[in-house]
N, C-alpha and C. Protein backbone atom coordinates (compact mmCIF):
# COMPACT_ATOMS: atom_id res chain seq x y z
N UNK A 1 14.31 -11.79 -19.73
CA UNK A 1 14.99 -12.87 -20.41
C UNK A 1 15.35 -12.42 -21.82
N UNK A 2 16.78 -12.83 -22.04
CA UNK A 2 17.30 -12.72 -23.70
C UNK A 2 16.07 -12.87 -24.49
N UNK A 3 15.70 -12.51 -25.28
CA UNK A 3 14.89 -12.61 -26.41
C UNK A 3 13.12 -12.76 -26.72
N UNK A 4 13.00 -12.20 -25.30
CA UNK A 4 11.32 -11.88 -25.08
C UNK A 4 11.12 -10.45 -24.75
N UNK A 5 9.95 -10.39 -25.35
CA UNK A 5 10.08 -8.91 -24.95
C UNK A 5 9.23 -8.11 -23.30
N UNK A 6 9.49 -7.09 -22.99
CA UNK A 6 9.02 -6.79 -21.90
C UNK A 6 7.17 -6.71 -21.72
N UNK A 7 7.21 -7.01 -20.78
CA UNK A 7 5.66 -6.95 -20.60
C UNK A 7 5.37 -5.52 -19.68
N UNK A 8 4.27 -4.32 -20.05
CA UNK A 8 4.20 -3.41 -19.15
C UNK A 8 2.95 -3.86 -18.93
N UNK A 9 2.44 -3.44 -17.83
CA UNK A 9 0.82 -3.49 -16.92
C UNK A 9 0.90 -1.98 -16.46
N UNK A 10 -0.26 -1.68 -17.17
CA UNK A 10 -0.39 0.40 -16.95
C UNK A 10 -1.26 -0.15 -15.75
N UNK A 11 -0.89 -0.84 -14.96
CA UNK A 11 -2.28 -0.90 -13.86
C UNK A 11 -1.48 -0.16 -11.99
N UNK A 12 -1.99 0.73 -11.16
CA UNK A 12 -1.51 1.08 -10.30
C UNK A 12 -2.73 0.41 -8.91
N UNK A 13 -2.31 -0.77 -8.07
CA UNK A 13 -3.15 -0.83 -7.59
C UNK A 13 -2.80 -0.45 -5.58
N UNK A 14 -3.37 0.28 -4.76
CA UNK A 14 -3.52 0.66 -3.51
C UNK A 14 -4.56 0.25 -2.85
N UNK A 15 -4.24 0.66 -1.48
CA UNK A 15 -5.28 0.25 -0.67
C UNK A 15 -5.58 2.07 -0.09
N UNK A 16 -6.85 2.15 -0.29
CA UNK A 16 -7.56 3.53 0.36
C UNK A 16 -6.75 3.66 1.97
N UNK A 17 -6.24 4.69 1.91
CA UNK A 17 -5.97 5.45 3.57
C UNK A 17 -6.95 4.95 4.68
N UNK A 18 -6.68 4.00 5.77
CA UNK A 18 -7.38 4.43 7.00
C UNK A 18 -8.33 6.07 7.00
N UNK A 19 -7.73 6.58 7.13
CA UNK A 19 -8.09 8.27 7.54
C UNK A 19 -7.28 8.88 6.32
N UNK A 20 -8.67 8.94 5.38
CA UNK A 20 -8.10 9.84 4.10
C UNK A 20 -8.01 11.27 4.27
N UNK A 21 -7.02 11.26 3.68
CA UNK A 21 -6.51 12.80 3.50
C UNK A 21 -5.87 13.25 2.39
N UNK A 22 -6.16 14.31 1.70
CA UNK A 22 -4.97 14.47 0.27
C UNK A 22 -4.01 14.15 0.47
N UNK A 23 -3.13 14.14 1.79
CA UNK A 23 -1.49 14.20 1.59
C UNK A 23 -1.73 12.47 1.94
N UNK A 24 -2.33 11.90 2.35
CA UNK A 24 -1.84 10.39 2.73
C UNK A 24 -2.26 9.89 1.91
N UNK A 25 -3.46 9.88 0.66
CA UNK A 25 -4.08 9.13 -0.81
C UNK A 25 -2.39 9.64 -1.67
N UNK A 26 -2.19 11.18 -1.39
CA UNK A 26 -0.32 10.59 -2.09
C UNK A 26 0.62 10.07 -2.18
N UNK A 27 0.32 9.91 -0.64
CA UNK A 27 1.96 8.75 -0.16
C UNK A 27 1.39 7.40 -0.28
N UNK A 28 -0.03 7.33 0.06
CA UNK A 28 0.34 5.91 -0.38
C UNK A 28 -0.03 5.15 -2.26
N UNK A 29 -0.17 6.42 -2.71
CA UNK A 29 0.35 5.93 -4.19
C UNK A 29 2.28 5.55 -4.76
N UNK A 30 2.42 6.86 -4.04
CA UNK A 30 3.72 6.76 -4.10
C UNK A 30 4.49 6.04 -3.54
N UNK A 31 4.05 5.40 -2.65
CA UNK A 31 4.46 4.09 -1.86
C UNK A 31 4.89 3.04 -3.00
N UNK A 32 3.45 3.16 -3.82
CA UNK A 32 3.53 1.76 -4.65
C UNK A 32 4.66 1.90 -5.70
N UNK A 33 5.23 3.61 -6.13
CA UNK A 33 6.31 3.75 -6.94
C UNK A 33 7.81 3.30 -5.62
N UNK A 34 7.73 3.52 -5.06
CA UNK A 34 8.63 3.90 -4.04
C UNK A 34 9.72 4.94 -4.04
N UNK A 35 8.65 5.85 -4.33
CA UNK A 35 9.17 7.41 -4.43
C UNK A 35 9.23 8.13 -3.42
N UNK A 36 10.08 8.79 -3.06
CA UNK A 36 10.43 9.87 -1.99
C UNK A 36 9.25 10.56 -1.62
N UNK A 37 8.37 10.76 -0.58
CA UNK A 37 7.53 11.66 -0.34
C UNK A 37 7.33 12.60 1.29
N UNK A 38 8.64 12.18 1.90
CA UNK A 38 8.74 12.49 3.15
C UNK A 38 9.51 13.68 2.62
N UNK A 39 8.37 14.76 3.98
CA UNK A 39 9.08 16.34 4.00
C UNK A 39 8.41 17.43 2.43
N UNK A 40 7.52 16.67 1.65
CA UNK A 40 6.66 17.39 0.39
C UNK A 40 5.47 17.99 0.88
N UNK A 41 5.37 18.79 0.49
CA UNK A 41 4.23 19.70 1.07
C UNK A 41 3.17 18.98 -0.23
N UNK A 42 1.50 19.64 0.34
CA UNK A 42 0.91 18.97 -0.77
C UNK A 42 0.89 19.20 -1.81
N UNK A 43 1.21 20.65 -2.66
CA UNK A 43 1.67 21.15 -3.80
C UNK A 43 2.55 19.73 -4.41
N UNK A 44 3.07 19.69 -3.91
CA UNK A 44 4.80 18.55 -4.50
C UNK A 44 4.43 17.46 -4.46
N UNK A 45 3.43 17.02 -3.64
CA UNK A 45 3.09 15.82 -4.19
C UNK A 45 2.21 15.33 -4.98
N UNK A 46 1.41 15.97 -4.69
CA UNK A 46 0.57 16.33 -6.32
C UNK A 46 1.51 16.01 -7.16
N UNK A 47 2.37 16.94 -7.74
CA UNK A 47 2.80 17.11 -8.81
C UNK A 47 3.73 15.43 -9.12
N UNK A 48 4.47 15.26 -7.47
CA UNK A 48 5.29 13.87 -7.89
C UNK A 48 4.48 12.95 -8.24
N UNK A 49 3.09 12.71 -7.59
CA UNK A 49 2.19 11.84 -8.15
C UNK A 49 1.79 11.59 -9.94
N UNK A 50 1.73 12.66 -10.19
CA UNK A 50 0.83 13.08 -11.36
C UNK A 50 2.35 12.93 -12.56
N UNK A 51 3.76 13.15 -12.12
CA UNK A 51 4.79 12.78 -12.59
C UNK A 51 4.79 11.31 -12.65
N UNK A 52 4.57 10.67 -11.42
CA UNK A 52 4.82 8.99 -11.40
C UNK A 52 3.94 8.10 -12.27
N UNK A 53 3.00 8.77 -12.31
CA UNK A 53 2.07 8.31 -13.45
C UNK A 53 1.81 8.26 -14.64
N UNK A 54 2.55 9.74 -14.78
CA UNK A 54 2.97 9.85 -16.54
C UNK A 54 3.93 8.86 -17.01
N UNK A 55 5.04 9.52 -15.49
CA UNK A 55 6.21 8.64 -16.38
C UNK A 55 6.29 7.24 -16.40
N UNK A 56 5.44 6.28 -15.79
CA UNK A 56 5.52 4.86 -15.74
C UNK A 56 4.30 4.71 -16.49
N UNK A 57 3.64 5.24 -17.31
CA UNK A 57 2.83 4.83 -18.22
C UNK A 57 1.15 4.69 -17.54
N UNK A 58 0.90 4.97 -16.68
CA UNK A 58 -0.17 4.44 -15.69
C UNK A 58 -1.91 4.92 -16.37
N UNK A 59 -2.50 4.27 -17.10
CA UNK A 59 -3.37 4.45 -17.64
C UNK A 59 -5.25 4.06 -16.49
N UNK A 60 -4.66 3.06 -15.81
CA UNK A 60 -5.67 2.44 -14.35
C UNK A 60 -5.21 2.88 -13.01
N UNK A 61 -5.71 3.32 -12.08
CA UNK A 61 -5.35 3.45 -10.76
C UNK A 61 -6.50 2.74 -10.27
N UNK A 62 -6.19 1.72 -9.35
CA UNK A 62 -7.57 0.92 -8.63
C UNK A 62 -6.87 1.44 -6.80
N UNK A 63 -7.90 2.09 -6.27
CA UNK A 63 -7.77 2.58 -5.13
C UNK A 63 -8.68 1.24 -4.29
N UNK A 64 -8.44 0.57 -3.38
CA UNK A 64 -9.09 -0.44 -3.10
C UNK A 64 -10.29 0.31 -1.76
N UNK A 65 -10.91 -0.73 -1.49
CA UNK A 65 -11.82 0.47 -0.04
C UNK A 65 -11.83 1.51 0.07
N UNK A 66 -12.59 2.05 -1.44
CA UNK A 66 -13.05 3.73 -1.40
C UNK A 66 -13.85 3.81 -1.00
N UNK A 67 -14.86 2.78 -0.58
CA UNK A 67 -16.01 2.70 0.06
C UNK A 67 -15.85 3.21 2.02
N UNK A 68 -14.80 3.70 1.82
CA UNK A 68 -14.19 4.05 3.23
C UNK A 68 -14.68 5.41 3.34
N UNK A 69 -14.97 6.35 2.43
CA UNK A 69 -14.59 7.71 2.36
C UNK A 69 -16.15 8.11 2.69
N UNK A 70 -16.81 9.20 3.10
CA UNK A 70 -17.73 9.41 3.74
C UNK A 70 -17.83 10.63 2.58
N UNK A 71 -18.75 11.33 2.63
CA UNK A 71 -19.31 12.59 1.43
C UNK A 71 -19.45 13.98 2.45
N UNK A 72 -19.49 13.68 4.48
CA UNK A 72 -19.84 14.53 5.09
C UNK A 72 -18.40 14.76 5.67
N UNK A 73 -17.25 14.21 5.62
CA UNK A 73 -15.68 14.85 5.98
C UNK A 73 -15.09 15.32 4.60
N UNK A 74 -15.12 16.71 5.13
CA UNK A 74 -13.96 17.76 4.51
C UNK A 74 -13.13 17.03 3.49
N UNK A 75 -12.19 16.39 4.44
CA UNK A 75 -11.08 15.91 3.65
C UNK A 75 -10.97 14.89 2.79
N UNK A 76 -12.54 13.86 2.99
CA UNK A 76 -12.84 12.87 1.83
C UNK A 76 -13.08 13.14 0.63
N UNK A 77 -13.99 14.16 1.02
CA UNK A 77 -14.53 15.47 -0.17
C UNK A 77 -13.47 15.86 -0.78
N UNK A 78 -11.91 16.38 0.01
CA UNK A 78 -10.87 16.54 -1.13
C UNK A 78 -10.22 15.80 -1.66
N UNK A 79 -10.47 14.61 -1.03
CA UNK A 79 -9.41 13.08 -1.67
C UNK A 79 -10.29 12.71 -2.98
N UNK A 80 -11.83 12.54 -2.90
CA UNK A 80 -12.35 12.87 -4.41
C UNK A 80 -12.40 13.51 -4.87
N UNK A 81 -11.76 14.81 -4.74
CA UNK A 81 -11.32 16.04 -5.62
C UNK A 81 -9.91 15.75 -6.31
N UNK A 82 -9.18 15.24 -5.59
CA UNK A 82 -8.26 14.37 -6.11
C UNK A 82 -7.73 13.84 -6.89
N UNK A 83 -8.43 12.66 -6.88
CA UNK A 83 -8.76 11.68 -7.61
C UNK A 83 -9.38 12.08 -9.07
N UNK A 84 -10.39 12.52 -9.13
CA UNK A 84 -11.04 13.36 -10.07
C UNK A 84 -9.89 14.46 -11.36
N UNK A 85 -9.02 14.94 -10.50
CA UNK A 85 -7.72 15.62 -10.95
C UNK A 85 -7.00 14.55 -11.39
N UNK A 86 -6.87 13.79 -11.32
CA UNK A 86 -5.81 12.66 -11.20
C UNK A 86 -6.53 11.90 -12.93
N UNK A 87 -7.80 12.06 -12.93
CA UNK A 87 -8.67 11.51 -13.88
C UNK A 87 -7.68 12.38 -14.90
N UNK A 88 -7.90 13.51 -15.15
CA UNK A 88 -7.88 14.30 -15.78
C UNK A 88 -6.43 14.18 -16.69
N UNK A 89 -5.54 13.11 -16.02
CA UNK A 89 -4.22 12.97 -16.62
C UNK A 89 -4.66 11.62 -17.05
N UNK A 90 -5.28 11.70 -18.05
CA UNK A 90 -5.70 10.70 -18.56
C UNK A 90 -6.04 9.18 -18.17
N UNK A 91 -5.68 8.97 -16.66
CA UNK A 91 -5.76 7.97 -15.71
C UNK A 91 -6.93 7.59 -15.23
N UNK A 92 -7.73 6.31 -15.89
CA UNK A 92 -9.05 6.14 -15.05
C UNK A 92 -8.90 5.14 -13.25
């Protein structure tokens, strides 16, 4: 509206993967941008992730039902490796 100013919310909120995996904790972040992620290898999405976040300001990521992820599958183990990386861009 004319003469108010914009409101941003640094907040990114998802729902945890059925069957986590690095490449599907990306798409469905990127879901929530509605960014291209079909046909990215996981290199690229990494990076589009970690882009979508800079560039929209994203200071919170709330991953919902992380309580999904197990400590004895491989690939949970890398989705909190992840995540953890993901910290690291200043994003709690």
């Amino acid at each position: 509206m004319p003469g108010t100013g914009d409101l941003h919310s640094p907040v990114v909120y998802v729902q945890a993967p059925v069957t986590a995996t690095p490449k599907s904790a990306c798409v469905t972040i990127l879901n929530f941008f509605k960014a291209p992620s079909r046909g990215l290898t996981l290199p690229q999405l990494v990076r589009q992730v970690a882009e979508s976040l800079r560039d929209h300001g994203v200071k919170v990521l709330i991953i919902d039902d992380i309580n999904r992820l197990r400590m004895h599958r491989a690939d949970d183990q890398d989705v909190l490796d992840l995540i953890r990386a993901f910290m690291g861009l200043d994003v709690t």
